[in-house]
Protein backbone atom coordinates (compact mmCIF):
# COMPACT_ATOMS: atom_id res chain seq x y z
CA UNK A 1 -39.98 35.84 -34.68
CA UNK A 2 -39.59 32.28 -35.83
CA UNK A 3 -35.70 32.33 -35.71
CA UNK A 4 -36.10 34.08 -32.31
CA UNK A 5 -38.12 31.20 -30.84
CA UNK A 6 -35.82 28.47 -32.62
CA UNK A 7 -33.00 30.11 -31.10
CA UNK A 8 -34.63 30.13 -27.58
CA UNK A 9 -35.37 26.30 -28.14
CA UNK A 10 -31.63 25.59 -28.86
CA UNK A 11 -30.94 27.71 -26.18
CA UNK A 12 -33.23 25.15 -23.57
CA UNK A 13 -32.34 21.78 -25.28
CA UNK A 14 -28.54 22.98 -24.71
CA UNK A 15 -29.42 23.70 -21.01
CA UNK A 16 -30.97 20.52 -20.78
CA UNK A 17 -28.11 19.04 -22.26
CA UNK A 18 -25.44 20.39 -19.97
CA UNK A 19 -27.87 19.44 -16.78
CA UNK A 20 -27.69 15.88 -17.76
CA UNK A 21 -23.78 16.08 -18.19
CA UNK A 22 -23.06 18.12 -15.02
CA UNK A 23 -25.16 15.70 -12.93
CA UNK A 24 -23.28 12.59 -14.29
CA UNK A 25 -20.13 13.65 -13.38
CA UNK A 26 -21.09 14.81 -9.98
CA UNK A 27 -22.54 11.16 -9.89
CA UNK A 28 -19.26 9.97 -10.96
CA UNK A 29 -17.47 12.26 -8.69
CA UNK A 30 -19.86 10.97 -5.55
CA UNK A 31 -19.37 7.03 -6.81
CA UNK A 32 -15.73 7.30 -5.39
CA UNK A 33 -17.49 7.17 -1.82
CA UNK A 34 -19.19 4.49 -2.20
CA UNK A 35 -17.97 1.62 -0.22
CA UNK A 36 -18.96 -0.56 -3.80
CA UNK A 37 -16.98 2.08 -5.91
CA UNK A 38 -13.48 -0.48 -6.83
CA UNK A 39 -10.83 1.19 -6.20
CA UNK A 40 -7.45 -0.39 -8.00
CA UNK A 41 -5.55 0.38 -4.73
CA UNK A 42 -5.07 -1.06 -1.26
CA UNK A 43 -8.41 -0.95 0.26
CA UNK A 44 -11.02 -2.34 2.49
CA UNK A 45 -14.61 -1.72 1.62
CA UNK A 46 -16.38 -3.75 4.67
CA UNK A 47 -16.55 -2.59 8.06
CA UNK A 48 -16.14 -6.05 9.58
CA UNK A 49 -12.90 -6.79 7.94
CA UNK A 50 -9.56 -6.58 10.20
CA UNK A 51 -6.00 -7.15 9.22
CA UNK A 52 -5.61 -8.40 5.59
CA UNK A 53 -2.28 -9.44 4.70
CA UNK A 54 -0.96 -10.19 1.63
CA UNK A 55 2.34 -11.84 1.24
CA UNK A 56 5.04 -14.78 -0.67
CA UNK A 57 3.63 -17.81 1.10
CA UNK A 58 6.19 -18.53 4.39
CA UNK A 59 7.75 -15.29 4.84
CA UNK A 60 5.20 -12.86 6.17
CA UNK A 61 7.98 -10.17 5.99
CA UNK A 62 8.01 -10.53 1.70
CA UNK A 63 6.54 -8.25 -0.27
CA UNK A 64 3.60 -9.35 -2.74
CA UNK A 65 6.01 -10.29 -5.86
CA UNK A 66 5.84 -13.75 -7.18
CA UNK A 67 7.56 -14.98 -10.59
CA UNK A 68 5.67 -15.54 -14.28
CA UNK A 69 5.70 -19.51 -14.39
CA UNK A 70 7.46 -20.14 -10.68
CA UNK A 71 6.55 -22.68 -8.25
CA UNK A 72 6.02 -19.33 -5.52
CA UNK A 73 2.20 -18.55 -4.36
CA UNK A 74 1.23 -15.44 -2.85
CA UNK A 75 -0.77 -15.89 0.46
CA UNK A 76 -3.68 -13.79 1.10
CA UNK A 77 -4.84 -13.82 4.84
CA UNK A 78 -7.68 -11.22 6.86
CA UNK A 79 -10.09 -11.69 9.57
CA UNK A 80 -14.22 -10.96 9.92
CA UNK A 81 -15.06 -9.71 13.30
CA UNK A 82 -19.22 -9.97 12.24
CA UNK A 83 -18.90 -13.48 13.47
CA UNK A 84 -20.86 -14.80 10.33
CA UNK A 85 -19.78 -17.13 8.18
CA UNK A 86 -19.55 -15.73 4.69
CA UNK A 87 -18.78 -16.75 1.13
CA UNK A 88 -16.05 -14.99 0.10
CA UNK A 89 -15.20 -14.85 -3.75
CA UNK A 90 -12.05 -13.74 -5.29
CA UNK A 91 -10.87 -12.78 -8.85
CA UNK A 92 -7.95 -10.87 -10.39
CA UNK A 93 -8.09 -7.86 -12.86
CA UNK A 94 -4.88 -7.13 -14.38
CA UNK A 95 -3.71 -3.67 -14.74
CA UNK A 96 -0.73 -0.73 -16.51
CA UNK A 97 2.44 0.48 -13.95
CA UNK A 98 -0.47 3.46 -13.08
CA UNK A 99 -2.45 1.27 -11.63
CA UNK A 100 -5.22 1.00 -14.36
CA UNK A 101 -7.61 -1.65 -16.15
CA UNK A 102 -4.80 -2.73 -18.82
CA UNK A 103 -7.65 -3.47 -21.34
CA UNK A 104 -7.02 -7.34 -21.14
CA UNK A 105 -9.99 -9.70 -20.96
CA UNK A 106 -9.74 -12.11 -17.85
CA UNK A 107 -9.11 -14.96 -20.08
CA UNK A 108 -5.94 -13.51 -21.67
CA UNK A 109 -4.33 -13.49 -18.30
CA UNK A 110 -5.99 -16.01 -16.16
CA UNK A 111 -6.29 -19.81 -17.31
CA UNK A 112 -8.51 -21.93 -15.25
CA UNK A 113 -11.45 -20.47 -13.26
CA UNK A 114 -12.43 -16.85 -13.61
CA UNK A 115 -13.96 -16.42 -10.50
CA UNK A 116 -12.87 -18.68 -7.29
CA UNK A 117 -14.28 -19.53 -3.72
CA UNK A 118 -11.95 -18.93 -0.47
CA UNK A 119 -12.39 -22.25 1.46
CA UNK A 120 -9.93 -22.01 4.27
CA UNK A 121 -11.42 -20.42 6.70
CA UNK A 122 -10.67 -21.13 11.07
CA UNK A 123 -13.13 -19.91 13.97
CA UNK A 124 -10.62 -17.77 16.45
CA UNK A 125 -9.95 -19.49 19.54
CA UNK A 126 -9.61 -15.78 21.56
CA UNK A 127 -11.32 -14.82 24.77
CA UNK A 128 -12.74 -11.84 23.83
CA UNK A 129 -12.97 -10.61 20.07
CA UNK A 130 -14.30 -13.45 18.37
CA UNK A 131 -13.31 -13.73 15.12
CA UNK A 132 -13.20 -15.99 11.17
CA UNK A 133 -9.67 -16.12 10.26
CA UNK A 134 -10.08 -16.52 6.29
CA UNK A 135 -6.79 -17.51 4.22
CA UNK A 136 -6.17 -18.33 0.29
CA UNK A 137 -2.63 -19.18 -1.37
CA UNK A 138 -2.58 -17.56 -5.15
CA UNK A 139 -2.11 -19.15 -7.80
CA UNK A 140 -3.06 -22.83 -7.35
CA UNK A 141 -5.15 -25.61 -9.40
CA UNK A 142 -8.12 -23.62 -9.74
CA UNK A 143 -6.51 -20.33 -11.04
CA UNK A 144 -3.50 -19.44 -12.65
CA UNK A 145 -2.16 -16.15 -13.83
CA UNK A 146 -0.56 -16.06 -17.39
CA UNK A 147 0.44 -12.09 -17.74
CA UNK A 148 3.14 -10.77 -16.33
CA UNK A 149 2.47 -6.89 -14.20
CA UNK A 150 0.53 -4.96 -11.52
CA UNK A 151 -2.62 -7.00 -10.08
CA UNK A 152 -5.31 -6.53 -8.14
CA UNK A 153 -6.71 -9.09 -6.06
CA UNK A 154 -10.30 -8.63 -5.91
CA UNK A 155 -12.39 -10.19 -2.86
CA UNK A 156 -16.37 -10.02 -2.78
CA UNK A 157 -19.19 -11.44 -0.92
CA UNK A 158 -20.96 -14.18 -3.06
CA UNK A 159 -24.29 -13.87 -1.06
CA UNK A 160 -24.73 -10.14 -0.95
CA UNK A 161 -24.86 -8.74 -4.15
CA UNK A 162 -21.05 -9.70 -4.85
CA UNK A 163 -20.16 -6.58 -2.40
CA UNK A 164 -17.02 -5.29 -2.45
CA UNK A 165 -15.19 -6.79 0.45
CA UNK A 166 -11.55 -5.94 -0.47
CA UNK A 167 -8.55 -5.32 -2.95
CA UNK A 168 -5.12 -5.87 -2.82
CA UNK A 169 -2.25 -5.23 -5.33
CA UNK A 170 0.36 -7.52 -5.63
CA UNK A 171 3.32 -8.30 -8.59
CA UNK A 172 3.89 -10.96 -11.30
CA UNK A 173 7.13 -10.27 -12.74
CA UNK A 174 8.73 -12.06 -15.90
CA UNK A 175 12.39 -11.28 -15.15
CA UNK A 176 13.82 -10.45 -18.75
CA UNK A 177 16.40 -8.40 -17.51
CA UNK A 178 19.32 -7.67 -14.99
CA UNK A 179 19.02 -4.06 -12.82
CA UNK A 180 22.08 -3.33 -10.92
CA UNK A 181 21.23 -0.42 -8.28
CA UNK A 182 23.96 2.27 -6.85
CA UNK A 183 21.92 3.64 -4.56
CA UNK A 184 23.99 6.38 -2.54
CA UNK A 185 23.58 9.81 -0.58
CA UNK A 186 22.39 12.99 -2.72
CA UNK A 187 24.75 13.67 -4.93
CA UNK A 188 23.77 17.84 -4.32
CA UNK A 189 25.53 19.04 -1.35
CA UNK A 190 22.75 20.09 0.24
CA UNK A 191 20.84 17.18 0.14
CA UNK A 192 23.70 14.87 1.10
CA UNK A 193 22.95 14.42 4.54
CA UNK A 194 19.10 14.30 4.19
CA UNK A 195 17.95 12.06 1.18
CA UNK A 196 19.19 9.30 -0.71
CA UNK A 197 19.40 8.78 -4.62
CA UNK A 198 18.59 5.57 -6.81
CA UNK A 199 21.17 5.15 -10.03
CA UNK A 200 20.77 1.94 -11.53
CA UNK A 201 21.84 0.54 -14.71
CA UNK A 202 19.26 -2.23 -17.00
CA UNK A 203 21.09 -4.81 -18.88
CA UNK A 204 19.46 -6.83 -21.41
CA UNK A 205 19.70 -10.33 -21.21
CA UNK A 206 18.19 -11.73 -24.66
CA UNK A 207 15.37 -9.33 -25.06
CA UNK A 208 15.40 -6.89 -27.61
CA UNK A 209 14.10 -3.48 -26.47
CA UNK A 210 12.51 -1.54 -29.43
CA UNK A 211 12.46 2.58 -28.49
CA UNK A 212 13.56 2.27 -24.99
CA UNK A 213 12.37 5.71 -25.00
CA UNK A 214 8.66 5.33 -25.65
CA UNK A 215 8.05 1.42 -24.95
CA UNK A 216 10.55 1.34 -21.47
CA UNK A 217 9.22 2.56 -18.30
CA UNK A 218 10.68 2.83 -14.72
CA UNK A 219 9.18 3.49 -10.89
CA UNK A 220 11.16 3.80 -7.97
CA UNK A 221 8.88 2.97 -4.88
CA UNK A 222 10.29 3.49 -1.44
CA UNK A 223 9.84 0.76 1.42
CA UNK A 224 6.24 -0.50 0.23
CA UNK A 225 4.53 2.96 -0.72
CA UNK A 226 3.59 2.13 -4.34
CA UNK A 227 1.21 5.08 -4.42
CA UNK A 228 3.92 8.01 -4.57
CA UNK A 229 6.37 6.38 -6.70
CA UNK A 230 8.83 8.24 -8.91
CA UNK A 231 8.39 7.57 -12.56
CA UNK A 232 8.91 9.18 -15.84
CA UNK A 233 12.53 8.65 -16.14
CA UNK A 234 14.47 7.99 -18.81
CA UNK A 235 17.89 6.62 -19.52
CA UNK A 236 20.53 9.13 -19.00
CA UNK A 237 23.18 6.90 -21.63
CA UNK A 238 22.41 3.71 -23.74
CA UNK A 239 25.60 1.36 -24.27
CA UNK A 240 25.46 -1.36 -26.13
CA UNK A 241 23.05 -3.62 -23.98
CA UNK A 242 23.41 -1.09 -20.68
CA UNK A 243 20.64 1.24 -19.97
CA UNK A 244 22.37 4.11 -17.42
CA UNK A 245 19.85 6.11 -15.30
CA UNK A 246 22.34 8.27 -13.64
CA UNK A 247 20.19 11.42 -12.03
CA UNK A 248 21.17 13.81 -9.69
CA UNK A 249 17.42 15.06 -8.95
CA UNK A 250 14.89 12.79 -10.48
CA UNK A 251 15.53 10.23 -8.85
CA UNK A 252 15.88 11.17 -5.08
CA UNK A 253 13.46 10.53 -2.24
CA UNK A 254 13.84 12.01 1.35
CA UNK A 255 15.53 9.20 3.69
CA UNK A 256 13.00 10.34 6.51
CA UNK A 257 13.12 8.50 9.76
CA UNK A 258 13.69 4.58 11.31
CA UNK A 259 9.79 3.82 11.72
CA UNK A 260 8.16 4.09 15.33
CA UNK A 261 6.78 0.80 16.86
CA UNK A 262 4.29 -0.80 19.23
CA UNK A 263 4.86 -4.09 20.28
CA UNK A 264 1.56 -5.90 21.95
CA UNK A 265 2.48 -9.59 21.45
CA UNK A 266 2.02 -10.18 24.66
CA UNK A 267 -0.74 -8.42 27.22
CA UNK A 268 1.05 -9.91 30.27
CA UNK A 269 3.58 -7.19 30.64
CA UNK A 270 3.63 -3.49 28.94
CA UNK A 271 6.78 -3.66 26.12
CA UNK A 272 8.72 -0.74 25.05
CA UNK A 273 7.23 2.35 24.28
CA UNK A 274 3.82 1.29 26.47
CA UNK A 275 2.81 3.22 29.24
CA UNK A 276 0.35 0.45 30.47
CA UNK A 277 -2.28 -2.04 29.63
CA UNK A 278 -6.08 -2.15 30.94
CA UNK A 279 -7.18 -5.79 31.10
CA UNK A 280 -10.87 -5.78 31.18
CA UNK A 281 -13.67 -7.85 30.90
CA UNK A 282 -14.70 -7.33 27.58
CA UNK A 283 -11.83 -5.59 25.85
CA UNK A 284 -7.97 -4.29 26.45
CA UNK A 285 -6.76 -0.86 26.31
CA UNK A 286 -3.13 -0.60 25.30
CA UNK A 287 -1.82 3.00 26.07
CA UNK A 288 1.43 3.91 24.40
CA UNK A 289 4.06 5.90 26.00
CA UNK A 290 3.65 10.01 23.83
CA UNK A 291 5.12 10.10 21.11
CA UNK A 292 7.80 12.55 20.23
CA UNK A 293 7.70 15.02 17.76
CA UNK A 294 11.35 14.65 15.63
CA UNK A 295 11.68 17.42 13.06
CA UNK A 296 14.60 18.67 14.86
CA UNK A 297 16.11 15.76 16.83
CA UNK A 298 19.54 14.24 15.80
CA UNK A 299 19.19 10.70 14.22
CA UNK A 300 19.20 7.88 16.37
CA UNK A 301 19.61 4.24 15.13
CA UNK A 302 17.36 1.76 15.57
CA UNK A 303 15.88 -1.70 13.96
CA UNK A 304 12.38 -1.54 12.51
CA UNK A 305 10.91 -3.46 9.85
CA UNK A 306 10.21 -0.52 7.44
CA UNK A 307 7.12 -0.03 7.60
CA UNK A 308 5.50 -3.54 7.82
CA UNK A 309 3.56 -5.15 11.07
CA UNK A 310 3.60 -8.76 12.23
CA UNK A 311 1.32 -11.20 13.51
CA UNK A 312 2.08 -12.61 16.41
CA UNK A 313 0.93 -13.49 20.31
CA UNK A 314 3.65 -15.25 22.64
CA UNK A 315 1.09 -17.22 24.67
CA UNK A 316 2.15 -20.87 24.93
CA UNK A 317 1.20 -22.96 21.70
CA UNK A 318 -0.50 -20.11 20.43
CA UNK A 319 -1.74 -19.92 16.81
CA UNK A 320 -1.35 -16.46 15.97
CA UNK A 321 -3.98 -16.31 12.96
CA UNK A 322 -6.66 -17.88 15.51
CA UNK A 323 -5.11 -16.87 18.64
CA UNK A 324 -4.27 -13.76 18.78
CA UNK A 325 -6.60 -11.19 20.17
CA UNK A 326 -7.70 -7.55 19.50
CA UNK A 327 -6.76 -4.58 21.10
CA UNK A 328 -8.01 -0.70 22.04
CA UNK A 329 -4.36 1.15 21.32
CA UNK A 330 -4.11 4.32 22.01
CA UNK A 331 -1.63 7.17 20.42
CA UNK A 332 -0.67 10.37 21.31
CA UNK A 333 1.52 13.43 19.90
CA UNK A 334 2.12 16.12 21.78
CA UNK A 335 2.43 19.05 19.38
CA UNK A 336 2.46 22.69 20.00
CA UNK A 337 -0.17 23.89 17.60
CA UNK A 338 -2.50 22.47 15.81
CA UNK A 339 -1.03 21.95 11.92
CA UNK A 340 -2.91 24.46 9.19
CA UNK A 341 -4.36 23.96 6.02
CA UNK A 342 -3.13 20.23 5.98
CA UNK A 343 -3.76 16.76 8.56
CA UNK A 344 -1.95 14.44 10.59
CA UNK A 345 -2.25 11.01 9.79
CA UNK A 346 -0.82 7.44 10.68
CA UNK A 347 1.36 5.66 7.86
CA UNK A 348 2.63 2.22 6.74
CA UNK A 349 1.04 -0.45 6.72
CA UNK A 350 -0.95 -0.49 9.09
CA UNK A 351 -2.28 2.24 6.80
CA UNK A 352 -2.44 0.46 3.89
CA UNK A 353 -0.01 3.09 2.92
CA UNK A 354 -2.59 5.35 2.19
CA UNK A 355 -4.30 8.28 4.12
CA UNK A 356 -7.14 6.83 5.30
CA UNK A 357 -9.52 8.86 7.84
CA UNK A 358 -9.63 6.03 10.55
CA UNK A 359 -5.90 6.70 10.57
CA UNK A 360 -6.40 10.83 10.74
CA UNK A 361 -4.88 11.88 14.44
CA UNK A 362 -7.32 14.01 15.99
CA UNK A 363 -6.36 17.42 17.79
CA UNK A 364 -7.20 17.40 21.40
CA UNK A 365 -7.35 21.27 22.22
CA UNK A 366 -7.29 20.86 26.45
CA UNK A 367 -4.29 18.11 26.43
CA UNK A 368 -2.28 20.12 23.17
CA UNK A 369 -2.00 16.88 21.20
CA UNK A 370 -2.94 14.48 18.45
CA UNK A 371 -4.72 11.28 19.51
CA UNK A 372 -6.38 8.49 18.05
CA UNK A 373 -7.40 4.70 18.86
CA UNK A 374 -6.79 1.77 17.00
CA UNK A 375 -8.62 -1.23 16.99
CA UNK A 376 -5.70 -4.14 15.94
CA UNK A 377 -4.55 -7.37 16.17
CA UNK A 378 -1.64 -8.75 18.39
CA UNK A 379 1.82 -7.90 16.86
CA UNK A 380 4.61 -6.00 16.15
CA UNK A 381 3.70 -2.50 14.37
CA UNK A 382 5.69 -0.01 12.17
CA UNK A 383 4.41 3.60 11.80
CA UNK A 384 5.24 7.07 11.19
CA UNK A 385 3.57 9.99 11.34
CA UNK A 386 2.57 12.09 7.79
CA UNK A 387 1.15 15.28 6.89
CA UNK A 388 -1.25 15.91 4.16
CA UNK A 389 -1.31 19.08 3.13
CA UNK A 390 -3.66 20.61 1.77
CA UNK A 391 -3.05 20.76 -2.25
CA UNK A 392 -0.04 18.53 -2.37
CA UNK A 393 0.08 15.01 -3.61
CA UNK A 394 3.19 13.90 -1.55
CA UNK A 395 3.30 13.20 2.05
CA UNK A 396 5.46 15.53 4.20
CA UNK A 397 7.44 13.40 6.71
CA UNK A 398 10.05 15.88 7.82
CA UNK A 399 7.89 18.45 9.65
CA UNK A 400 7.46 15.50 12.36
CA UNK A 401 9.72 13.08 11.83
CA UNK A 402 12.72 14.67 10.54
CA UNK A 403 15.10 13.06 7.54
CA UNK A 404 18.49 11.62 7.86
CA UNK A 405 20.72 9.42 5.13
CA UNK A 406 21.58 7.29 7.46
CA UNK A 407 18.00 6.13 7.61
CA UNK A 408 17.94 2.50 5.84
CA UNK A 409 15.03 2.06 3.63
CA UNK A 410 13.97 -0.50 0.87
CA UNK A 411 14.15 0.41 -2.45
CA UNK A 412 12.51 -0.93 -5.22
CA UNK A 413 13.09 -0.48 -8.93
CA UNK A 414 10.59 -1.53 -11.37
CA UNK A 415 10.93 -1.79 -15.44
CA UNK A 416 8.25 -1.91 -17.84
CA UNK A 417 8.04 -2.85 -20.98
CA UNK A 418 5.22 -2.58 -23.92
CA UNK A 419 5.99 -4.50 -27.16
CA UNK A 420 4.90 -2.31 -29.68
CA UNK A 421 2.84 -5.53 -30.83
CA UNK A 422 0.82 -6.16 -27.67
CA UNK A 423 -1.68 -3.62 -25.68
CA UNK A 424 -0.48 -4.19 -22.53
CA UNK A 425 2.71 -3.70 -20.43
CA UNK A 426 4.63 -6.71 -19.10
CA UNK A 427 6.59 -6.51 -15.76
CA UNK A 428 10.23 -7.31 -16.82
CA UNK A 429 12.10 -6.31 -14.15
CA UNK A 430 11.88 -5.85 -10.47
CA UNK A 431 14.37 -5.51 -7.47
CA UNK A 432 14.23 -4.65 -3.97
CA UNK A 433 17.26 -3.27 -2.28
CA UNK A 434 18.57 -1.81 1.14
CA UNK A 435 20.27 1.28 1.55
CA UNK A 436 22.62 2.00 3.90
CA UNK A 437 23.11 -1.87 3.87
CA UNK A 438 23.67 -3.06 7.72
């Protein structure tokens, strides 16, 4: 009787026990929708914030790379449509090429402040969306970074709980090395006319790589999607100071489509690929021209910016970070059928590059078409159009937009590098090239 009822009382404190667990990680699970959960991604946790750009200070085309102990700064730029002043915080947290807390305290890469104010801020000067245009150039006096890798910016509200407001990654890169990219059709017939493959070779330049096998590590990131890289490759032949990576497979991304645009610089006139504009009162409703469905269509060449968008308005004297105003855009795909057991969303930039559901299309049974409305700022806009499917990790471009090698998209090769000595990986290499070059 007595080793029946201890067994029963194992038996509840056990049950008890795997409660307490279950309901943790279901908290843990539900803590990624929280708008305070960090992610270490491309993200925006406040409602009011609009168009956050991150950039090399002067060339709003750049990506976010600056150098290990350059003169460069990284500007970081977004607007708050609450039409309250705020004080904004910002801080950095350094991270592994996954995109993960490296384990480094602050104060082994940052020297200066820890935690910094954004002071430049600028009412907008627009008719109707009123707007605080807030800007800070990274590093300066107050903060520098001492660490080469992957960083996030981190941007919170001082006066509200330090709130989440948003993160950014960007790139400090200690160039140790040389990377020479052959980037060329598929070398497999039948991929030749559809993707394009990344060979490179790494040459060391005074650096003394210990088990390139283990310590070395490479992504290959198409245009500025660093959430689906391709990784996990290693040298295909070591010579002397040459590191080959020669693939025909593992190293070959779909070459997809030229990007679609809207351009709504100007509200004077509708541009290309705008059916009209709706000036009113209060607001203005862009409505784009329908989109096109491209799966099967033969490629046609055009100029985009790969993925990016512009600021800009072309009013006389304009300031485009004050200036420019918002605008009600409106999309639409015709489609024959509504797409199973996956979704339809926009992607680039505009994005964030990720599949976010303000950027889900929407299926409009009576019409047979996607739509959705976005609420942006005047500019030029890349985009294309993604599915999700269900189960997959990857984004399927084709179905809609069709892919072509002749489509010219940025490459960029990153190389790692872990001494065995330290804990943390340092950013040695990093190059962005164009292929087909034009």
């Amino acid at each position: 009787m007595a080793l029946k009822k201890r067994s029963a009382t194992i038996n509840f404190l056990f049950f008890i026990f795997c409660t307490i667990c279950y309901n943790n990680i279901i908290a843990q699970d539900d803590s990624y929708f929280d708008e305070n959960y960090i992610r270490y991604d491309n993200h925006v946790y406040n409602k009011d914030i609009y168009t956050v750009q991150i950039y090399r200070s002067g060339w709003e085309n750049s990506y976010p790379v600056i150098e290990l102990d350059g003169t460069s700064q990284l500007t970081l730029n977004f607007d708050d449509l609450s039409g309250e002043l705020k004080n904004y915080g910002y801080t950095f947290i350094h991270c592994n090429s996954n995109w993960e807390p490296s384990g480094l305290m602050p104060m082994e890469y940052m020297s200066g402040m820890l935690e910094n104010f954004i002071l430049d801020y600028n009412y907008s000067r627009t008719q109707r969306q009123k707007y605080i245009h807030y800007q800070v150039e990274v590093p300066n006096s107050d903060v520098q970074l001492t660490k080469s890798g992957n960083y996030i910016i981190k941007v919170y509200d001082i006066n509200n709980e330090n709130a989440l407001v948003l993160t950014r990654k960007f790139f400090v890169v200690d160039q140790k090395i040389t990377i020479s990219p052959d980037i060329k059709q598929a070398s497999k017939v039948a991929d030749r006319y559809y993707k394009h493959e990344v060979d490179f070779s790494i040459f060391q330049t005074g650096l003394e790589i210990i088990n390139p096998y283990q310590n070395l590590k490479v992504q290959i990131v198409q245009n500025q999607d660093w959430k689906h890289p391709i990784k996990g490759i290693n040298p295909t032949f070591i010579k002397g100071t040459e590191y080959l990576y020669d693939y025909s497979e593992g190293n070959v991304f779909d070459g997809i489509n030229e990007f679609r645009f809207f351009d709504i610089r100007t509200f004077s006139y509708s541009a290309l690929e705008t059916e009209r504009v709706d000036i009113l009162q209060d607001t203005i409703n862009v409505y784009l021209d329908k989109d096109e469905a491209r799966g099967y269509k033969v490629y046609l060449d055009q100029q985009d910016i790969n993925g990016k968008y512009l600021i800009h308005t072309d009013e006389n004297n304009a300031e485009s970070d004050i200036d420019a105003d918002y605008a009600l855009v409106h999309l639409s795909l015709p489609y024959p059928y509504p797409v199973k057991n996956g979704d339809i969303y926009l992607y680039g930039e505009i994005s964030n590059w990720n599949y976010d559901p303000k950027y889900k299309m929407r299926w409009n049974e009576k019409k047979r078409q996607y739509e959705n409305t976005l609420y942006v700022k005047q500019g030029y806009y890349n985009y294309l159009y993604a599915v999700f499917e269900d189960g997959k990790e990857l984004p399927n471009f084709a179905t809609i937009e069709g892919t072509h090698a002749q489509t010219q998209n940025d490459y960029t090769i990153l190389v790692y590098y872990k001494d065995p000595t330290d804990i943390y990986e340092q950013l040695i290499g990093l190059q962005t090239t164009s292929f087909p070059s034009r």
